[in-house]
Protein backbone atom coordinates (compact mmCIF):
# COMPACT_ATOMS: atom_id res chain seq x y z
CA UNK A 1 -21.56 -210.22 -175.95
CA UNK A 2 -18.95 -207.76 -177.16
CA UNK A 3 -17.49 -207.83 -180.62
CA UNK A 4 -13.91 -209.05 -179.22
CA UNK A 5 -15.70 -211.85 -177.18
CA UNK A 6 -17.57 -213.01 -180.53
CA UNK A 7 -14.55 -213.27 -182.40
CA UNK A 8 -13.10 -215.29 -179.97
CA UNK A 9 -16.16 -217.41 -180.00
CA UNK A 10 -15.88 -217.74 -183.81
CA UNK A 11 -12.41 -218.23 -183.87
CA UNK A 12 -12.96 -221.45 -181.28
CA UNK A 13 -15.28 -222.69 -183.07
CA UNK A 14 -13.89 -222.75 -186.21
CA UNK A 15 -10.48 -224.18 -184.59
CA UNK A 16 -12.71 -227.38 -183.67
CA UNK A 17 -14.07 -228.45 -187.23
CA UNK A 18 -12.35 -230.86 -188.71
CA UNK A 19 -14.31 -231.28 -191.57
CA UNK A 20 -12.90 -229.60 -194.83
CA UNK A 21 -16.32 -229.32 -197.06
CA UNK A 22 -17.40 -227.26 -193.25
CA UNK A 23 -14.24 -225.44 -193.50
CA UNK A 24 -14.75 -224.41 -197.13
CA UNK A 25 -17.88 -223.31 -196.43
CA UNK A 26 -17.18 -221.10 -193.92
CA UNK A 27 -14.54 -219.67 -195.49
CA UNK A 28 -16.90 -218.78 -198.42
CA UNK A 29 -19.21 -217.14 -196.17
CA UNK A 30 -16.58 -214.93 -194.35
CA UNK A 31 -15.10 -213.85 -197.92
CA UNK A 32 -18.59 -213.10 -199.36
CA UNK A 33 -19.33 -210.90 -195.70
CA UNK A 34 -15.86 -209.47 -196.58
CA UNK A 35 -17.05 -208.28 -199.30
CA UNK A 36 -20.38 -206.78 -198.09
CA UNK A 37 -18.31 -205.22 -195.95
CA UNK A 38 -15.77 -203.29 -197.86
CA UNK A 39 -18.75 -202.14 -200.95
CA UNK A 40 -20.85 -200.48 -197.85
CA UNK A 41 -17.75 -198.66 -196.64
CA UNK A 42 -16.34 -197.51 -200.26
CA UNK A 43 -20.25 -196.03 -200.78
CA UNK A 44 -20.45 -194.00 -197.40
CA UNK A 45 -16.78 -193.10 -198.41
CA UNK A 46 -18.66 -191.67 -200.86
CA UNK A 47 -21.71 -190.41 -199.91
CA UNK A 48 -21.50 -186.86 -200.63
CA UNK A 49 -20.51 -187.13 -204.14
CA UNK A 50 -23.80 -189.74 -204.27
CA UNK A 51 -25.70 -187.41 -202.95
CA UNK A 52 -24.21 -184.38 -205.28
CA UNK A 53 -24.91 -186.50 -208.57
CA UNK A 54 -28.13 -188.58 -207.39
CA UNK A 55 -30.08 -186.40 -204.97
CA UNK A 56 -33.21 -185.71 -206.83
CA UNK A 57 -33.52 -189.52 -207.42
CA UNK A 58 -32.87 -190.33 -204.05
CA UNK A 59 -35.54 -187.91 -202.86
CA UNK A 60 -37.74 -189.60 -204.93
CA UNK A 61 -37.01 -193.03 -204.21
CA UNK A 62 -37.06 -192.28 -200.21
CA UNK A 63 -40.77 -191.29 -200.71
């Protein structure tokens, strides 16, 4: 299944809950996944100046 097709799928699925607690939960879910999201993209934004600053610890911490 194909990213667009699983949004679709999410999107129906949501569209047939009628329960608000449900509703609220999801909704918490999808913010905190949100959030995941944009703090992995901002560090491999950033992944070179990491890397500048924190490459003998990461050395170490990779063995």
């Amino acid at each position: 299944m194909s990213v667009a097709e699983m949004k679709i799928e999410v999107i129906n699925k949501i569209t047939s809950i009628n329960s608000e607690v449900v509703l609220k939960e999801v909704l918490a879910i999808l913010q905190n996944a949100t959030e995941k999201e944009e703090s992995s993209i901002n560090l491999s934004k950033n992944y070179n100046t990491i890397k500048e600053q924190y490459g003998d610890v990461l050395q170490k911490l990779a063995k």
